[in-house]
PDB file of N, CA and C in Angstrom:
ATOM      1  N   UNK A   1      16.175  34.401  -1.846  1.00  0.00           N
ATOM      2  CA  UNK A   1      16.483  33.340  -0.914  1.00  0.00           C
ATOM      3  C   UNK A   1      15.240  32.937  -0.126  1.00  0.00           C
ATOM      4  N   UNK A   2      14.444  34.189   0.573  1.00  0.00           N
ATOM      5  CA  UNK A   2      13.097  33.817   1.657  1.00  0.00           C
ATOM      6  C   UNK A   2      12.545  32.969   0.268  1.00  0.00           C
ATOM      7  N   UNK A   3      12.236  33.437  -0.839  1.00  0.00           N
ATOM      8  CA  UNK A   3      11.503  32.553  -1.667  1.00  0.00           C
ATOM      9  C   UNK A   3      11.299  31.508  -2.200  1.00  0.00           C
ATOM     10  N   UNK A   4      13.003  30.944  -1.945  1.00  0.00           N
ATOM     11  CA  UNK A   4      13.297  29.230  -2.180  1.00  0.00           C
ATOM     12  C   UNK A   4      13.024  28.669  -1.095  1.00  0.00           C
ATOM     13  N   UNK A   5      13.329  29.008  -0.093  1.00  0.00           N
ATOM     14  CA  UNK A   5      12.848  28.470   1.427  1.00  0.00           C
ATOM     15  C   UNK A   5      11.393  28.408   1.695  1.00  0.00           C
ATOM     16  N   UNK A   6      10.499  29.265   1.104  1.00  0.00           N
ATOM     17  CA  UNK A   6       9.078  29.298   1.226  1.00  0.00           C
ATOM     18  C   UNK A   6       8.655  27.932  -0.113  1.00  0.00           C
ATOM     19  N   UNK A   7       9.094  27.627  -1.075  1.00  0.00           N
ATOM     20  CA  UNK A   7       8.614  27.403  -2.115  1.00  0.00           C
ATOM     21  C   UNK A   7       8.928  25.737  -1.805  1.00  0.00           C
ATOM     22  N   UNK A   8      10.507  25.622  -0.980  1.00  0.00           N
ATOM     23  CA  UNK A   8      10.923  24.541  -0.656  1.00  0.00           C
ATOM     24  C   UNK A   8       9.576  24.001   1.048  1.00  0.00           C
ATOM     25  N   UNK A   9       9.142  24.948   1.422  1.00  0.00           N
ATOM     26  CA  UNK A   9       8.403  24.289   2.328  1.00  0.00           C
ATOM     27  C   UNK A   9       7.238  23.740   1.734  1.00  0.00           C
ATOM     28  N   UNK A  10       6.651  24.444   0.779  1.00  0.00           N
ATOM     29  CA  UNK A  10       5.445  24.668  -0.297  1.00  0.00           C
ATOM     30  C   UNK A  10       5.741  23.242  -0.964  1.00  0.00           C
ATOM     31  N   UNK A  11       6.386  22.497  -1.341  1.00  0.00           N
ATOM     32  CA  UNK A  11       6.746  21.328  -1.773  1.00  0.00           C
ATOM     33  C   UNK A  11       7.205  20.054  -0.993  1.00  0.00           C
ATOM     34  N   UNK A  12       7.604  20.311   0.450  1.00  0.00           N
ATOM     35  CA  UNK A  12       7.834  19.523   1.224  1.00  0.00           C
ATOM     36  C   UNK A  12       5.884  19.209   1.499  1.00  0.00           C
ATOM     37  N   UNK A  13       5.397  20.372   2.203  1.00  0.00           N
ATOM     38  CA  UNK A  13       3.790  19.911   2.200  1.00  0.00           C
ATOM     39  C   UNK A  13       3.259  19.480   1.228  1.00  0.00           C
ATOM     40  N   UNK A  14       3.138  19.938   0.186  1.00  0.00           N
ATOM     41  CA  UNK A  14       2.448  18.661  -0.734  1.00  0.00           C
ATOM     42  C   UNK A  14       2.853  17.537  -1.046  1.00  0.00           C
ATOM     43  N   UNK A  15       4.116  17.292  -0.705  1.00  0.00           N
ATOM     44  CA  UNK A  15       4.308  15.305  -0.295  1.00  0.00           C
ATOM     45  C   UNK A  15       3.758  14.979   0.447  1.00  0.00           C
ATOM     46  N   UNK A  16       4.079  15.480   1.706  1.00  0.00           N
ATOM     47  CA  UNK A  16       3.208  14.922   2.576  1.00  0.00           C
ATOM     48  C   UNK A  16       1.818  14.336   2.685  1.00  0.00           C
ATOM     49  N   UNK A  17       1.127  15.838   1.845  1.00  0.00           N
ATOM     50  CA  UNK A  17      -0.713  15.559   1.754  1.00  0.00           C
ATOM     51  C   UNK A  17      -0.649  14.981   0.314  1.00  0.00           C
ATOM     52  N   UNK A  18       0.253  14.724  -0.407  1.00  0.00           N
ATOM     53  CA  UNK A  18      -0.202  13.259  -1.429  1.00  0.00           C
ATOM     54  C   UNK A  18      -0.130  12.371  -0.778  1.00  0.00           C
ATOM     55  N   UNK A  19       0.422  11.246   0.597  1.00  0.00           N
ATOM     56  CA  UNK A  19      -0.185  10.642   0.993  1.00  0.00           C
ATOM     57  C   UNK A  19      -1.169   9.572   1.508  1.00  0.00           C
ATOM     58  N   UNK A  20      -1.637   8.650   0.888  1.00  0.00           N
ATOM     59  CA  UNK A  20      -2.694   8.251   1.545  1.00  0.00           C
ATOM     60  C   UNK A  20      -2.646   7.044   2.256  1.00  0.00           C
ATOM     61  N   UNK A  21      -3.397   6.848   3.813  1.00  0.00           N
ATOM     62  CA  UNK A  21      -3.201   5.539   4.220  1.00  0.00           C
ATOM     63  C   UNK A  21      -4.564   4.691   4.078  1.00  0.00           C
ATOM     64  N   UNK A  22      -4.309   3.317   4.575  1.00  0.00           N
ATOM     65  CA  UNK A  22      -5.344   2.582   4.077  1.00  0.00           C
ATOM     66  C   UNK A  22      -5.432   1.851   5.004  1.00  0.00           C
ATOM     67  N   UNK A  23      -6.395   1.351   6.252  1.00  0.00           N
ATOM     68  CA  UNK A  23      -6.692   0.117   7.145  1.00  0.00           C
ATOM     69  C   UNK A  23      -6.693  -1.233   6.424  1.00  0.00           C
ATOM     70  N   UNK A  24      -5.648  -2.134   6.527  1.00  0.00           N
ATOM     71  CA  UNK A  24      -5.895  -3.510   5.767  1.00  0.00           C
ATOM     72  C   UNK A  24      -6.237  -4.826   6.550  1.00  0.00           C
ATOM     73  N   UNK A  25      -6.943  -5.588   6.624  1.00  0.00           N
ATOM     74  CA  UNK A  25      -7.168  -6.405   7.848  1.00  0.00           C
ATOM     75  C   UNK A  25      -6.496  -7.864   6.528  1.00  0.00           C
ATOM     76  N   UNK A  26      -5.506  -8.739   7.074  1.00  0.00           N
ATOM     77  CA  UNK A  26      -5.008  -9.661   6.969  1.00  0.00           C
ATOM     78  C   UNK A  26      -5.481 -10.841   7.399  1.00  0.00           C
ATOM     79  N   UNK A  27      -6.528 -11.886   6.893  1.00  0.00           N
ATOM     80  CA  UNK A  27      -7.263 -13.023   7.619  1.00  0.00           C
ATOM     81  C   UNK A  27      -6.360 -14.199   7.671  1.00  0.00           C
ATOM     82  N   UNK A  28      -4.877 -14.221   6.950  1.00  0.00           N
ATOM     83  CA  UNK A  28      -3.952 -15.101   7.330  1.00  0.00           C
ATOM     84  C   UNK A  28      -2.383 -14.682   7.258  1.00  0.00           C
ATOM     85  N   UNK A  29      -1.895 -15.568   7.049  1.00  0.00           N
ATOM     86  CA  UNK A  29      -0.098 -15.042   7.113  1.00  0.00           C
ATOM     87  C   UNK A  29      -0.015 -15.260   5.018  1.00  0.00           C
ATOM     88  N   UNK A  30       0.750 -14.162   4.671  1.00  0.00           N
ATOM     89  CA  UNK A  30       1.055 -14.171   3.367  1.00  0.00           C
ATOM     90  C   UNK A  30       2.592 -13.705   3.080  1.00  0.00           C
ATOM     91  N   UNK A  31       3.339 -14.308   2.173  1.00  0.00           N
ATOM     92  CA  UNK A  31       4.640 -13.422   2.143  1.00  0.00           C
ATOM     93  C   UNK A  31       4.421 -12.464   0.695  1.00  0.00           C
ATOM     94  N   UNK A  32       5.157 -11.619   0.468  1.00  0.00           N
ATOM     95  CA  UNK A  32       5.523 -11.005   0.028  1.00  0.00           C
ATOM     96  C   UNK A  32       6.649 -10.634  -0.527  1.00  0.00           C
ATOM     97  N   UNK A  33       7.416 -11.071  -1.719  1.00  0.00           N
ATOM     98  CA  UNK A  33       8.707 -10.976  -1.679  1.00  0.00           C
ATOM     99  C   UNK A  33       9.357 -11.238  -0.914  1.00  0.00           C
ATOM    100  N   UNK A  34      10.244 -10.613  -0.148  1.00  0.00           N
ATOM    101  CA  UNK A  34      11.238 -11.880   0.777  1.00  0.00           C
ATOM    102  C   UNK A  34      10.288 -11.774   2.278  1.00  0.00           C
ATOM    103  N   UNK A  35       9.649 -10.478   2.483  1.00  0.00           N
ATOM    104  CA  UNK A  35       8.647 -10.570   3.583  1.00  0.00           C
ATOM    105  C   UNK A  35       7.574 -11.291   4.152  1.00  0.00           C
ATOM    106  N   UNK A  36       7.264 -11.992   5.451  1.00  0.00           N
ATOM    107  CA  UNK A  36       6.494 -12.598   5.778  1.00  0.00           C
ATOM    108  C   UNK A  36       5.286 -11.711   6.485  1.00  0.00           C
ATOM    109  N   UNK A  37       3.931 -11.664   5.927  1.00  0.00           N
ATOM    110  CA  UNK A  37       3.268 -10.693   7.029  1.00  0.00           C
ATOM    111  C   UNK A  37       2.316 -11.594   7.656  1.00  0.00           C
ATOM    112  N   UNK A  38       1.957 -11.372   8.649  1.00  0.00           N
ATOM    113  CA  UNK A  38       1.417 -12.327   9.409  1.00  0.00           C
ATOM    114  C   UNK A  38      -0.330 -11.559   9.480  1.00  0.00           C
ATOM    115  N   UNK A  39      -1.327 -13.030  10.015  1.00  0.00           N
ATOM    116  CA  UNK A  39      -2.751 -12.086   9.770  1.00  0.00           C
ATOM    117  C   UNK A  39      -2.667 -11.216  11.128  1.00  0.00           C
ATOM    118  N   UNK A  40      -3.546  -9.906  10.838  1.00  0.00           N
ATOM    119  CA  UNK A  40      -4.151  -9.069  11.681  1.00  0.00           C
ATOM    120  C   UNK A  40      -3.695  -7.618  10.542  1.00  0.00           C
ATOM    121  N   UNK A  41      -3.950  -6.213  11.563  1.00  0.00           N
ATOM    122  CA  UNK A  41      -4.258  -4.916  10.740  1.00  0.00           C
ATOM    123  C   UNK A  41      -2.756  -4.333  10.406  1.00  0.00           C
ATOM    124  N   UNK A  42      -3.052  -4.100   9.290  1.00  0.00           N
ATOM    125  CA  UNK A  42      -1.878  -3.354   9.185  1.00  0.00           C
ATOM    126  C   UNK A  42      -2.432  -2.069   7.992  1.00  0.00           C
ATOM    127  N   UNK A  43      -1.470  -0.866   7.979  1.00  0.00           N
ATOM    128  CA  UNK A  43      -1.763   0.221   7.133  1.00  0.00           C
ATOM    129  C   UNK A  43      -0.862   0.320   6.149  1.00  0.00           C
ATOM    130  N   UNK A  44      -2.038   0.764   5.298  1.00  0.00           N
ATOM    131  CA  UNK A  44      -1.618   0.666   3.623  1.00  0.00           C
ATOM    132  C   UNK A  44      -1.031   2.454   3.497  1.00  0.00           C
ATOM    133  N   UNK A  45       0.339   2.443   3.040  1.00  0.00           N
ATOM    134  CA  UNK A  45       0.454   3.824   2.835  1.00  0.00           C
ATOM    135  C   UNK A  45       0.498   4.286   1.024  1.00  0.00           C
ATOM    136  N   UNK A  46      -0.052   5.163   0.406  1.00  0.00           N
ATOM    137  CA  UNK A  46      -0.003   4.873  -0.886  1.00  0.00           C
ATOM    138  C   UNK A  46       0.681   6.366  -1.109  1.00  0.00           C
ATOM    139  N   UNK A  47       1.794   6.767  -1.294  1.00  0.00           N
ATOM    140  CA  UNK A  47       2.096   7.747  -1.632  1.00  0.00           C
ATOM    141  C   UNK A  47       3.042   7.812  -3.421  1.00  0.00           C
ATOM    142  N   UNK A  48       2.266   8.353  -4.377  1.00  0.00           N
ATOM    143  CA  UNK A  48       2.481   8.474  -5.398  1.00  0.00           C
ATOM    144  C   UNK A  48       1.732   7.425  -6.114  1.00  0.00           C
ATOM    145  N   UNK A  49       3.211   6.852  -6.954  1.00  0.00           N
ATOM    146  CA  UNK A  49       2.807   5.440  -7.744  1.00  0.00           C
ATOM    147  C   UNK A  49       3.538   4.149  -7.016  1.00  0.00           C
ATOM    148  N   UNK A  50       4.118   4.367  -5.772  1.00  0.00           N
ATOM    149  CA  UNK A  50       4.348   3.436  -4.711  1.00  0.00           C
ATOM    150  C   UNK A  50       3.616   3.029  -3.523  1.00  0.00           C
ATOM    151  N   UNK A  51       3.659   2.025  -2.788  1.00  0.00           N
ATOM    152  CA  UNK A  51       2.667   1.812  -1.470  1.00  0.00           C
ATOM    153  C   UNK A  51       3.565   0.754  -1.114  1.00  0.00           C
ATOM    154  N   UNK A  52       3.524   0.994   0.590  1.00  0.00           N
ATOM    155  CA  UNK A  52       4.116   0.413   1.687  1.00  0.00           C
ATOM    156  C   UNK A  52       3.334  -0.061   3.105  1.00  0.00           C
ATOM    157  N   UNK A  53       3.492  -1.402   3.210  1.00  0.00           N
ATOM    158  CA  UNK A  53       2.399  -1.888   3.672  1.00  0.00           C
ATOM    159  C   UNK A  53       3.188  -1.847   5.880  1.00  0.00           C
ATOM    160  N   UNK A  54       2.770  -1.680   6.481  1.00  0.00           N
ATOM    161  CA  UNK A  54       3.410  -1.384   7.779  1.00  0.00           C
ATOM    162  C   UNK A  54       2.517  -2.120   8.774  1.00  0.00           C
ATOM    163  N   UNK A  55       3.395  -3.036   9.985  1.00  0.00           N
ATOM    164  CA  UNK A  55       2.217  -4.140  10.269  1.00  0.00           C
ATOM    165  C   UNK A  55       2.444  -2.752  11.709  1.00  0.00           C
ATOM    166  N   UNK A  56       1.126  -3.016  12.126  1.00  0.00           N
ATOM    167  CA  UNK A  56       0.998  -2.102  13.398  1.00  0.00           C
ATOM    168  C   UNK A  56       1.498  -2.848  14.763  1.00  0.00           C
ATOM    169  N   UNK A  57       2.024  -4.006  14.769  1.00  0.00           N
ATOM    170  CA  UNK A  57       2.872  -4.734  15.813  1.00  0.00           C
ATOM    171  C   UNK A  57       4.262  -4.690  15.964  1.00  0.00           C
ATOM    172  N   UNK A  58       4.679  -3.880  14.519  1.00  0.00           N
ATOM    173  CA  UNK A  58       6.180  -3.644  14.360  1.00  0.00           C
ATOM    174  C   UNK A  58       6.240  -3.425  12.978  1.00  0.00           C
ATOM    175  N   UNK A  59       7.799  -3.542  12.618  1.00  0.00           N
ATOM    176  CA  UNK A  59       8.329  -3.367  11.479  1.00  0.00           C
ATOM    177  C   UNK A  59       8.488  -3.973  10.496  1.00  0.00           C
ATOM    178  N   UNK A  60       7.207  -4.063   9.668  1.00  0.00           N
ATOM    179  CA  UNK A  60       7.117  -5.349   8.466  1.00  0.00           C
ATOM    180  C   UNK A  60       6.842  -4.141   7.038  1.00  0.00           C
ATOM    181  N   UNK A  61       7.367  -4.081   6.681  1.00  0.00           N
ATOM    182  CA  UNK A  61       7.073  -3.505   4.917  1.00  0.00           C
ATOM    183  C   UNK A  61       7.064  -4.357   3.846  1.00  0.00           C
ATOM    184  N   UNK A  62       6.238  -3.984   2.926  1.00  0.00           N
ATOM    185  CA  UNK A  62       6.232  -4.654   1.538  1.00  0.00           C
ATOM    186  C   UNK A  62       6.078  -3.664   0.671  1.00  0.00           C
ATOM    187  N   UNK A  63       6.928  -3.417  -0.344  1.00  0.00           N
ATOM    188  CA  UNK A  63       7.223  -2.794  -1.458  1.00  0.00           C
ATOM    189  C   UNK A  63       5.957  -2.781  -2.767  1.00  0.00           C
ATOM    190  N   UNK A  64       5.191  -1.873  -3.252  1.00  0.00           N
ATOM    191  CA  UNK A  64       3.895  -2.370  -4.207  1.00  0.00           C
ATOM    192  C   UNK A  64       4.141  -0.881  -5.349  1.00  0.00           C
ATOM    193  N   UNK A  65       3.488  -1.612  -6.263  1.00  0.00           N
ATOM    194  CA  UNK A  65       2.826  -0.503  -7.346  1.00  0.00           C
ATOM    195  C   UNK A  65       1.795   0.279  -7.304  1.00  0.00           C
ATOM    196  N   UNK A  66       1.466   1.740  -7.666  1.00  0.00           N
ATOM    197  CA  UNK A  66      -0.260   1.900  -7.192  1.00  0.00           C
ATOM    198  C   UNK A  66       0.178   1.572  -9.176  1.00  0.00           C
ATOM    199  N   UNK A  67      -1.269   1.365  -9.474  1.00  0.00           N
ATOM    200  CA  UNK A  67      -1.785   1.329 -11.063  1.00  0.00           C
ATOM    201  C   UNK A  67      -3.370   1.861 -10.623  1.00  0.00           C
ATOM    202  N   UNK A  68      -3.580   2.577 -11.543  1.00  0.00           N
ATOM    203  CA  UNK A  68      -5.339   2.909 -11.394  1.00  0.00           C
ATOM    204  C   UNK A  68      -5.517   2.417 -12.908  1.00  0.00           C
ATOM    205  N   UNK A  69      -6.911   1.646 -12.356  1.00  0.00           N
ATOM    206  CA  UNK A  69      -7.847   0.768 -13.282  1.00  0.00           C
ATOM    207  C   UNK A  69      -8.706   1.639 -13.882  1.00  0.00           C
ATOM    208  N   UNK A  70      -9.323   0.888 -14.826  1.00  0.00           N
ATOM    209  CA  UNK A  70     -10.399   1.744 -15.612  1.00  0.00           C
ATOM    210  C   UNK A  70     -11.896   1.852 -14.525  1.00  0.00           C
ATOM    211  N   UNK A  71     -12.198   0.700 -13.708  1.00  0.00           N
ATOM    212  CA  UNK A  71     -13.325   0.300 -13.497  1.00  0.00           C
ATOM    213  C   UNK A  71     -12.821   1.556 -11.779  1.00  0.00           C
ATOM    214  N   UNK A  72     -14.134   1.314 -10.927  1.00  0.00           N
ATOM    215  CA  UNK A  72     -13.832   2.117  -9.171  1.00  0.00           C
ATOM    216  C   UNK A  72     -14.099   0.356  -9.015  1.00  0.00           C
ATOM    217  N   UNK A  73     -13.782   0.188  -7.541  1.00  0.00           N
ATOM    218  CA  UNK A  73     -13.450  -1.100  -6.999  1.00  0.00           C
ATOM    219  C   UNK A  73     -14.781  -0.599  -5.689  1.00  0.00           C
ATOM    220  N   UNK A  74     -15.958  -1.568  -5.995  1.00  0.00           N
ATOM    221  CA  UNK A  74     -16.637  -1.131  -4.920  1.00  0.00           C
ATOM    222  C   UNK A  74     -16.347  -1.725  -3.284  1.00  0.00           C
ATOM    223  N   UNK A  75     -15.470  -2.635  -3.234  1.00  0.00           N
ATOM    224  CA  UNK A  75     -14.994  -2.807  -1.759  1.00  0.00           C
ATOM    225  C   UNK A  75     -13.327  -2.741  -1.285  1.00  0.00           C
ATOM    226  N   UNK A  76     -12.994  -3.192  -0.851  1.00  0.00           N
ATOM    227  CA  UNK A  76     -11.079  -3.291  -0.647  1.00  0.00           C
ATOM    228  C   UNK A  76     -11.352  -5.347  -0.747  1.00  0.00           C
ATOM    229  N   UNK A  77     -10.423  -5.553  -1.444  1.00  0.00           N
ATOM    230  CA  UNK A  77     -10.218  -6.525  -1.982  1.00  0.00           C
ATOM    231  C   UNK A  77      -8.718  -7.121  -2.172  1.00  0.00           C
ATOM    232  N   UNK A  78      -8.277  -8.360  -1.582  1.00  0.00           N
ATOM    233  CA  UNK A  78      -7.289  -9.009  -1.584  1.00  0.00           C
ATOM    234  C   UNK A  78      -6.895 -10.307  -2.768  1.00  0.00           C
ATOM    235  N   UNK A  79      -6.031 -10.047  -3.794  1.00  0.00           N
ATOM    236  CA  UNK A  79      -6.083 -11.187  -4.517  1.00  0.00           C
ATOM    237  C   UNK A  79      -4.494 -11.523  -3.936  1.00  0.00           C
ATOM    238  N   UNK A  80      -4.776 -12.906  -4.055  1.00  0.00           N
ATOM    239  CA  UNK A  80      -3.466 -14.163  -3.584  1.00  0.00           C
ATOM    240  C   UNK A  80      -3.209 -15.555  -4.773  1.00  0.00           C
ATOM    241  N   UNK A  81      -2.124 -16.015  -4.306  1.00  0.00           N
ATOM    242  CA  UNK A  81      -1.584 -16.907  -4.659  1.00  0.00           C
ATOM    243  C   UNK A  81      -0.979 -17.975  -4.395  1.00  0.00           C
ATOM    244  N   UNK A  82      -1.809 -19.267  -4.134  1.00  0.00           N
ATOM    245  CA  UNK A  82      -0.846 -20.205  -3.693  1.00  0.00           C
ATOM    246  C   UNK A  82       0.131 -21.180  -4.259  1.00  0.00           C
ATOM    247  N   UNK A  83       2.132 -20.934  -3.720  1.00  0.00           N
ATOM    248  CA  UNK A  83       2.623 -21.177  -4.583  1.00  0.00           C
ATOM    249  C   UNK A  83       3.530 -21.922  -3.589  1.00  0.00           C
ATOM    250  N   UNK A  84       3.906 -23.165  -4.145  1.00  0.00           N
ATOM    251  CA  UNK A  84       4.139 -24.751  -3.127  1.00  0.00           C
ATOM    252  C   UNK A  84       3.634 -24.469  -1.747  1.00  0.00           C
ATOM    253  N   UNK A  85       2.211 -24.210  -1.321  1.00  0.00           N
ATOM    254  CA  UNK A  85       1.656 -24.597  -0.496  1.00  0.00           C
ATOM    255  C   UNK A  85       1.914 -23.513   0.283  1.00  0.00           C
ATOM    256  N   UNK A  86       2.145 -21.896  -0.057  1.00  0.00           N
ATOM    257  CA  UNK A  86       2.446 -21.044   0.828  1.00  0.00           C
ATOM    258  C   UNK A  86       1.701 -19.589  -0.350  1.00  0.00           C
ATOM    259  N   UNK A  87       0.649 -19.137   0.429  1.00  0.00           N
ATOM    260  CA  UNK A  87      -0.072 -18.048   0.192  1.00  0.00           C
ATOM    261  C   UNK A  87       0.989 -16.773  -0.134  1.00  0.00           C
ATOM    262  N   UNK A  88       0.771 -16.499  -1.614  1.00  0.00           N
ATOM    263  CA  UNK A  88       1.361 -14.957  -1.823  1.00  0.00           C
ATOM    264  C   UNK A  88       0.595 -13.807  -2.380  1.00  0.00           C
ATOM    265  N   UNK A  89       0.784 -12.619  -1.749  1.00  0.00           N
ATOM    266  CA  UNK A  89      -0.304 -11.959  -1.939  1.00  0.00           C
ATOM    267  C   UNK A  89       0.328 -10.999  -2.671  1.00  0.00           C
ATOM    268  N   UNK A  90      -0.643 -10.800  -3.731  1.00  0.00           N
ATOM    269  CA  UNK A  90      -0.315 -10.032  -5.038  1.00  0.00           C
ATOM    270  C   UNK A  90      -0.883  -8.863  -5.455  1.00  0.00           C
ATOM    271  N   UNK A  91      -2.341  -8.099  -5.157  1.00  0.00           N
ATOM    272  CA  UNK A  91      -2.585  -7.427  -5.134  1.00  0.00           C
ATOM    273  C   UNK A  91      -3.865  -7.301  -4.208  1.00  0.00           C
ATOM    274  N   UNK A  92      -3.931  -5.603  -3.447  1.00  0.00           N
ATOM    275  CA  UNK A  92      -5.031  -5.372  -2.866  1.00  0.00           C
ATOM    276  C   UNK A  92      -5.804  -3.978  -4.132  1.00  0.00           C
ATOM    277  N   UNK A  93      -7.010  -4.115  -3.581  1.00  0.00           N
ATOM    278  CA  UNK A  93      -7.554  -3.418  -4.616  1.00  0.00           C
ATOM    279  C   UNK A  93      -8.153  -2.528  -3.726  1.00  0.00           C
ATOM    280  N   UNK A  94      -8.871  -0.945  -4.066  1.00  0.00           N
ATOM    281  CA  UNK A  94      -9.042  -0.208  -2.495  1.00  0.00           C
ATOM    282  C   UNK A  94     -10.393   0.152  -3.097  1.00  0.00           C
ATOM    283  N   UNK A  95     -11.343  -0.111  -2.474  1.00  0.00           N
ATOM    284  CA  UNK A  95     -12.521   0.529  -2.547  1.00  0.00           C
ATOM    285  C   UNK A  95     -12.699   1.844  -2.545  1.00  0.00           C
ATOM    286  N   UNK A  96     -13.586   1.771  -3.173  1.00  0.00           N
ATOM    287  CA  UNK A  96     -14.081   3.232  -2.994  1.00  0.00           C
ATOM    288  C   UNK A  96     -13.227   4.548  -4.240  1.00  0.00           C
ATOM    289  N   UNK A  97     -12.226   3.358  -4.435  1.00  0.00           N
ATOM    290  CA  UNK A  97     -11.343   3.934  -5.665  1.00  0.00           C
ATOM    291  C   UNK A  97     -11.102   3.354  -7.004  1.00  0.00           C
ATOM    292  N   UNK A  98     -10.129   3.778  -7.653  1.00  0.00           N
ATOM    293  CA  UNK A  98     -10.154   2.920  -8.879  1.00  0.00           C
ATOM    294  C   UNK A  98      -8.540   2.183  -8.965  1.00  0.00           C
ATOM    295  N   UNK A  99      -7.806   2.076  -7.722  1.00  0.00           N
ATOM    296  CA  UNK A  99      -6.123   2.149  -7.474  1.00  0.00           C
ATOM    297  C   UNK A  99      -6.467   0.822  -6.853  1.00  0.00           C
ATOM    298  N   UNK A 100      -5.052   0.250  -7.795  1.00  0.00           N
ATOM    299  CA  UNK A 100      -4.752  -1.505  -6.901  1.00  0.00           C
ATOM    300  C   UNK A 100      -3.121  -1.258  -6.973  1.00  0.00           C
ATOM    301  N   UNK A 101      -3.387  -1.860  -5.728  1.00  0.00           N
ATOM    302  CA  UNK A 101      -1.294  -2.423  -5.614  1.00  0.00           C
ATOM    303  C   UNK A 101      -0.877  -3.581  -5.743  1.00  0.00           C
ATOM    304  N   UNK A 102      -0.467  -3.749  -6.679  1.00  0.00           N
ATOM    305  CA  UNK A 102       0.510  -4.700  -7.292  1.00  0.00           C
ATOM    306  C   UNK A 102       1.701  -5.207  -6.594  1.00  0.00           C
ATOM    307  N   UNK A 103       1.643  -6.224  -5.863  1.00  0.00           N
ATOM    308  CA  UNK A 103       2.715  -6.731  -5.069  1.00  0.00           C
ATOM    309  C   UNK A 103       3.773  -7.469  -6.074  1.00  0.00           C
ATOM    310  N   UNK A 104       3.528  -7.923  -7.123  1.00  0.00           N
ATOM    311  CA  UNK A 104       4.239  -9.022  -7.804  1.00  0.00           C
ATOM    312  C   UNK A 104       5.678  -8.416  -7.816  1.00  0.00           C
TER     313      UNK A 104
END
């Protein structure tokens, strides 16, 4: 029993420290699936093969893919889309790594 309880904590911590967040600076308003995020910082959380984007003024999420590329991404990088005249943002790419999130 102590050993499922130890093994179950032993696995609760390594979710946790898989993990990772990301500073994203937003230079305009973009939606996202049914979400609107507006510009300024918000943090990128990438835990697994999912990422959740959290505006630091409140409660805004957007739902993403991680995919890792063949190439490392030498900066953090925003690709968009403008679709009838309203910016959608589709993937950020993270420097310093080889992982992009896929908003589509």
């Amino acid at each position: 029993m102590f050993k499922k309880i130890l093994l179950g904590f032993g696995l609760f911590g390594l979710c946790i420290a898989a993990a990772k967040s990301y500073n994203i600076t937003l230079s305009e308003q973009f939606t996202v699936g049914a979400a609107q995020l507006r510009a300024g910082e918000y943090k990128l959380v990438v835990n697994g093969s999912t990422a959740v984007l959290e505006d630091l003024r409140g409660k805004v999420e957007a739902n993403g893919m991680v995919q890792n590329e063949a190439r490392k991404f030498n900066d953090t990088a925003i690709r968009s889309a403008t679709v009838n005249g309203t910016p959608h943002l589709q993937a950020i790419e993270l420097g310093g790594t080889s992982m992009e999130v896929d908003f589509k």
